[in-house]
N, C-alpha and C. Protein backbone atom coordinates (compact mmCIF):
# COMPACT_ATOMS: atom_id res chain seq x y z
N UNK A 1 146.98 33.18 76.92
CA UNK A 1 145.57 32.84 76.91
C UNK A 1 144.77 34.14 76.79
N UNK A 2 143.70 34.19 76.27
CA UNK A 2 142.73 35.02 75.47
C UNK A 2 141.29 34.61 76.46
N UNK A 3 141.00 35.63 78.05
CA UNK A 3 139.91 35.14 78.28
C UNK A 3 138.53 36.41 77.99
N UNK A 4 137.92 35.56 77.20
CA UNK A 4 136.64 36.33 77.13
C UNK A 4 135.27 36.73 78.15
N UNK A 5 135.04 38.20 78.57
CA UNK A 5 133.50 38.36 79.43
C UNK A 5 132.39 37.44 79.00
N UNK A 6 132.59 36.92 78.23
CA UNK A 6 131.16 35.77 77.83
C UNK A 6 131.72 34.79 76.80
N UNK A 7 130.58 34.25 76.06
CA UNK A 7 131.18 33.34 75.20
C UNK A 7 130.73 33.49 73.96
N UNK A 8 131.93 33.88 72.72
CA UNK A 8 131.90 33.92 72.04
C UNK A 8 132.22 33.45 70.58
N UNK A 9 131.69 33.05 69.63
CA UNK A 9 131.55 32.59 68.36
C UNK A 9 133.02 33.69 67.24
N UNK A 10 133.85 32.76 66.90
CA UNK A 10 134.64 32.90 65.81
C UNK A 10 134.65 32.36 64.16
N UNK A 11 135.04 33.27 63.65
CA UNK A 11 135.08 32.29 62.09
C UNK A 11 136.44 32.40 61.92
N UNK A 12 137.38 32.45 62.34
CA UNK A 12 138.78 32.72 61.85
C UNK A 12 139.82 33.42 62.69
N UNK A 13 141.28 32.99 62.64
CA UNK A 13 142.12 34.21 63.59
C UNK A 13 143.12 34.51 62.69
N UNK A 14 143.34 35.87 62.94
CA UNK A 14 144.63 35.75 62.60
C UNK A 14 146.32 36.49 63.22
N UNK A 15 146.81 37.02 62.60
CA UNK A 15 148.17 37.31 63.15
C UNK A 15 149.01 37.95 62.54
N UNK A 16 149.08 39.37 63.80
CA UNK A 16 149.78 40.42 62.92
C UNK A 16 151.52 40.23 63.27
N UNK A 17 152.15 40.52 62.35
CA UNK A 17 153.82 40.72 63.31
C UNK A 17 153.95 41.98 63.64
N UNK A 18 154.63 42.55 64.59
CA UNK A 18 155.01 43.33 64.98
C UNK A 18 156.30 44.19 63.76
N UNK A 19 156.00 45.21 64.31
CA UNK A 19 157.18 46.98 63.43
C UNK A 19 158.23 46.79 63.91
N UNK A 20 158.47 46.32 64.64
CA UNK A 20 160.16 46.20 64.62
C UNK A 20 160.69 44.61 65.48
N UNK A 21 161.64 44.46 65.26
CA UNK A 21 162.18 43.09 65.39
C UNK A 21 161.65 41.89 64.62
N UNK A 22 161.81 42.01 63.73
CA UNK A 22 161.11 41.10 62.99
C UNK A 22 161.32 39.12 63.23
N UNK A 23 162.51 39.30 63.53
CA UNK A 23 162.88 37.74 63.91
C UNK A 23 162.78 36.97 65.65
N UNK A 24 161.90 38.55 66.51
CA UNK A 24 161.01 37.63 67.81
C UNK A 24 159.87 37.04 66.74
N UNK A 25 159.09 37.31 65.91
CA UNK A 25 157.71 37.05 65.78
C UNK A 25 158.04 35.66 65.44
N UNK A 26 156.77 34.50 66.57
CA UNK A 26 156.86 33.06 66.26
C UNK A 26 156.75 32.92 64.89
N UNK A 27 157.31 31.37 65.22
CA UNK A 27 157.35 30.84 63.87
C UNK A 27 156.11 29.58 63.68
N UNK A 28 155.86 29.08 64.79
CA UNK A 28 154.66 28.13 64.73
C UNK A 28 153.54 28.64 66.00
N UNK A 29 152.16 28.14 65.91
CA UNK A 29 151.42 28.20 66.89
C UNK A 29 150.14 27.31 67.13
N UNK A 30 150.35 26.72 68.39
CA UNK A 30 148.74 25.79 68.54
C UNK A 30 147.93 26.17 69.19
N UNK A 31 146.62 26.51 69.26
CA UNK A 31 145.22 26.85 69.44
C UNK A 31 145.09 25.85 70.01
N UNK A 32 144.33 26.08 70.94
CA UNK A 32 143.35 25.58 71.89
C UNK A 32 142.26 26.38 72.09
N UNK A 33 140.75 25.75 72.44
CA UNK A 33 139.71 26.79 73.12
C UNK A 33 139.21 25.74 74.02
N UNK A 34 138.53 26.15 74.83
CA UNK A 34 138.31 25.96 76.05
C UNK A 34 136.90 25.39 75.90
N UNK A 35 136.38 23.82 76.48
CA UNK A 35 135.09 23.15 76.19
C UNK A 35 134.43 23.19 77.67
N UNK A 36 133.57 24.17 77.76
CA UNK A 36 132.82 24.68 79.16
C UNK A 36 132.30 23.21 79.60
N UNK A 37 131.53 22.46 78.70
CA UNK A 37 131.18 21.49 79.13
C UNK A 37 132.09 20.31 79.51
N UNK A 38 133.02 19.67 78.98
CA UNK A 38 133.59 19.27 79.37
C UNK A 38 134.88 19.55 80.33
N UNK A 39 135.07 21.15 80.60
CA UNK A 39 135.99 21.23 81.56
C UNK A 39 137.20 21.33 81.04
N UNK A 40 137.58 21.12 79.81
CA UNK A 40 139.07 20.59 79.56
C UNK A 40 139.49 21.53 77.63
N UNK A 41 140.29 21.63 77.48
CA UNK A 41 141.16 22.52 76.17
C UNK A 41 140.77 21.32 74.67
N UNK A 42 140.58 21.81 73.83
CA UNK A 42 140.52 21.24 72.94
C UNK A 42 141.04 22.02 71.46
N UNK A 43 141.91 21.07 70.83
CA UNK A 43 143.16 21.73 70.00
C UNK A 43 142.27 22.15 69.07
N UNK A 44 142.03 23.19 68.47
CA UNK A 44 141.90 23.72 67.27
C UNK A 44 142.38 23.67 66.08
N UNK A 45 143.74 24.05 66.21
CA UNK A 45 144.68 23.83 64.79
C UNK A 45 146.47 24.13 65.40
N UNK A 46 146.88 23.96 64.38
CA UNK A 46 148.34 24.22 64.28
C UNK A 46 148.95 24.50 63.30
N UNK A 47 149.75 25.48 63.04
CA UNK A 47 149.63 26.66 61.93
C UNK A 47 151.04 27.04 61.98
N UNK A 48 152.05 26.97 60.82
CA UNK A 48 153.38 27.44 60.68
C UNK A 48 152.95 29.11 60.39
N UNK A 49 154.07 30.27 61.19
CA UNK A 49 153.61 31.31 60.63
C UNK A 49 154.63 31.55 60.25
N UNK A 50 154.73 32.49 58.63
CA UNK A 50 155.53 32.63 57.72
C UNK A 50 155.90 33.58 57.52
N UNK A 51 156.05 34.69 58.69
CA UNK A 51 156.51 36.22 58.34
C UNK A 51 157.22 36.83 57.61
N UNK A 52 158.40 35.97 57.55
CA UNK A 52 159.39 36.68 57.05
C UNK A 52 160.13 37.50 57.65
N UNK A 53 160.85 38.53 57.03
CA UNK A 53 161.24 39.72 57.91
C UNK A 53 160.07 40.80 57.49
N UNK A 54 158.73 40.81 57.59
CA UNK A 54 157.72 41.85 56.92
C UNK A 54 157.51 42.25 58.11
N UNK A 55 157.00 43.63 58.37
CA UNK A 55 156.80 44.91 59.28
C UNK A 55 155.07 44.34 59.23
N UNK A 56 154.41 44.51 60.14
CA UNK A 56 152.74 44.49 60.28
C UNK A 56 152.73 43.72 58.96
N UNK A 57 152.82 42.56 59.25
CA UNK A 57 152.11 41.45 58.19
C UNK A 57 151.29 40.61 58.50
N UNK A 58 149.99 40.39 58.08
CA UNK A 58 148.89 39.78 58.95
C UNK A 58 148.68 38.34 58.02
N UNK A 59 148.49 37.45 58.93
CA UNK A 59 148.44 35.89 58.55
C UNK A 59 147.06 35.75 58.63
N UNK A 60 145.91 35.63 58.03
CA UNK A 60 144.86 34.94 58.14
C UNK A 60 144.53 33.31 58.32
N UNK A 61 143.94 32.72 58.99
CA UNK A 61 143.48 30.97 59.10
C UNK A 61 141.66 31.46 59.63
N UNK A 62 140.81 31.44 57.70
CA UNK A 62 139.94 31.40 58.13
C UNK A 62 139.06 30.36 58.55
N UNK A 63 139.89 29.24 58.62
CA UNK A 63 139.63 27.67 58.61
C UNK A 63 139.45 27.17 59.94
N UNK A 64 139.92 28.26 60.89
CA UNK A 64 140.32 28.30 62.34
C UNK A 64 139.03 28.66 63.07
N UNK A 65 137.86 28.21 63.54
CA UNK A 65 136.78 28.46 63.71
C UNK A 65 136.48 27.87 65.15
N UNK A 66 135.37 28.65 66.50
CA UNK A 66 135.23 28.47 67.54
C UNK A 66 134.13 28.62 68.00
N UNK A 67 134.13 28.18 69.19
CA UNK A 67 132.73 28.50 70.22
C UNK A 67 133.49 28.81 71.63
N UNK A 68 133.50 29.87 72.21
CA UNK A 68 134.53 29.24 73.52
C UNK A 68 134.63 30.55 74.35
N UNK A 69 134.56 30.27 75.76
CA UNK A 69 134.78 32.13 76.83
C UNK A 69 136.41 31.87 76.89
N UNK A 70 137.29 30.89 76.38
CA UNK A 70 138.72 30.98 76.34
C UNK A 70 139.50 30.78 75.18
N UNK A 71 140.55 31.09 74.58
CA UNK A 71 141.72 30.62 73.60
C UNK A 71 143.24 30.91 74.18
N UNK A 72 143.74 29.29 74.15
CA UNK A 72 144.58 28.90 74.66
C UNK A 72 145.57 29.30 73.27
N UNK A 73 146.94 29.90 73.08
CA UNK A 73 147.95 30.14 71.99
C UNK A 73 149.25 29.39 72.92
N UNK A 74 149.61 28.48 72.00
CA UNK A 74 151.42 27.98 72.57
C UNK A 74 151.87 28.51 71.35
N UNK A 75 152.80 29.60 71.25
CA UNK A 75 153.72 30.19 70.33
C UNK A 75 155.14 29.72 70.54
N UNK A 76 155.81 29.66 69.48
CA UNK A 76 157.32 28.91 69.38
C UNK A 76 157.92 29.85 68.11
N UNK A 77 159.41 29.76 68.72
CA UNK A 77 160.54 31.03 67.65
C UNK A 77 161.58 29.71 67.28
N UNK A 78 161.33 29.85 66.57
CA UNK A 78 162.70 28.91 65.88
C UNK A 78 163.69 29.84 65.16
N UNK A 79 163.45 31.01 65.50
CA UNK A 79 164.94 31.91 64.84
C UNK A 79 165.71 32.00 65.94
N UNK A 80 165.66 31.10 67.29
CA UNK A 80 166.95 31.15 68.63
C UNK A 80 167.03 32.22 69.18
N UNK A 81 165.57 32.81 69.49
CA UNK A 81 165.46 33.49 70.76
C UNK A 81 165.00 33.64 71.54
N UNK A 82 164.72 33.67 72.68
CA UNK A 82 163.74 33.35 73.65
C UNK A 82 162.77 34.83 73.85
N UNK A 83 162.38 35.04 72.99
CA UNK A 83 161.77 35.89 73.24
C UNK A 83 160.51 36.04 71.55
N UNK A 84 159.30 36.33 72.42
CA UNK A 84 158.25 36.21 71.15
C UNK A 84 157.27 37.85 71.20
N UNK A 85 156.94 38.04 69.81
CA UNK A 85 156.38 39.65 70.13
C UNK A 85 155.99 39.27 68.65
N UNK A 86 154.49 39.77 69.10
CA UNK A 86 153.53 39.73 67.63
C UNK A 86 153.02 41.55 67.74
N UNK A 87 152.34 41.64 66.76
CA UNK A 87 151.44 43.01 66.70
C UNK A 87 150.21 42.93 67.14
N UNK A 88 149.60 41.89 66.96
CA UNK A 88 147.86 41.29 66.94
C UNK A 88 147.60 40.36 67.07
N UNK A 89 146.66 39.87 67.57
CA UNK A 89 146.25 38.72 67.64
C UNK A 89 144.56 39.28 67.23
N UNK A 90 144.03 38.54 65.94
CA UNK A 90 142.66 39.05 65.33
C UNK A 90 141.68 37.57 65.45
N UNK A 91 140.70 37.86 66.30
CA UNK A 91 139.11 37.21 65.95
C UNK A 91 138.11 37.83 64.45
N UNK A 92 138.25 36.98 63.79
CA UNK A 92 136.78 37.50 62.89
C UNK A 92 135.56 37.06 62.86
N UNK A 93 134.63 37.28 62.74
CA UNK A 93 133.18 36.96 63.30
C UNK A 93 132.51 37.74 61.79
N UNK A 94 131.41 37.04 61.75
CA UNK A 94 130.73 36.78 60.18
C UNK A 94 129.29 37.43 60.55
């Protein structure tokens, strides 16, 4: 989870992999952000990520858009390891 000092406006996230180990970096991920008013998570999107074996490769979803002082990430490895390691995690703002 991603908590923010205030609340802030997104147009997009995206996702760097990490320089070495290329097969921790997830393979899927679901968004959530956080609805102040109602109290409760609300899904954003869900997004296969397609790394590959690439060194700092950044995934853009500028489709992925928010209002929110939180973002909830459930990341998943389907290459059979229990273990997950990205480079970045990127907000863009317009």
């Amino acid at each position: 989870m991603v908590e923010f000092g205030q609340h802030i406006n997104f147009q997009g996230i995206g996702f760097k992999s990490a320089g070495d180990h290329p097969r921790r970096a997830p393979t899927e991920v679901k968004i959530s952000v956080f609805d102040s008013l109602t109290n409760t998570w609300r899904e954003i999107g869900f997004r296969k990520l397609q790394f590959g074996l690439a060194a700092w490769k950044c995934i853009a979803f500028p489709e992925l858009a928010g209002s929110t002082t939180s973002v909830l990430f459930h990341f998943v490895n389907h290459h059979g390891l229990n273990e997950i390691q990205l480079g970045e995690i990127i907000f863009y703002h317009m």
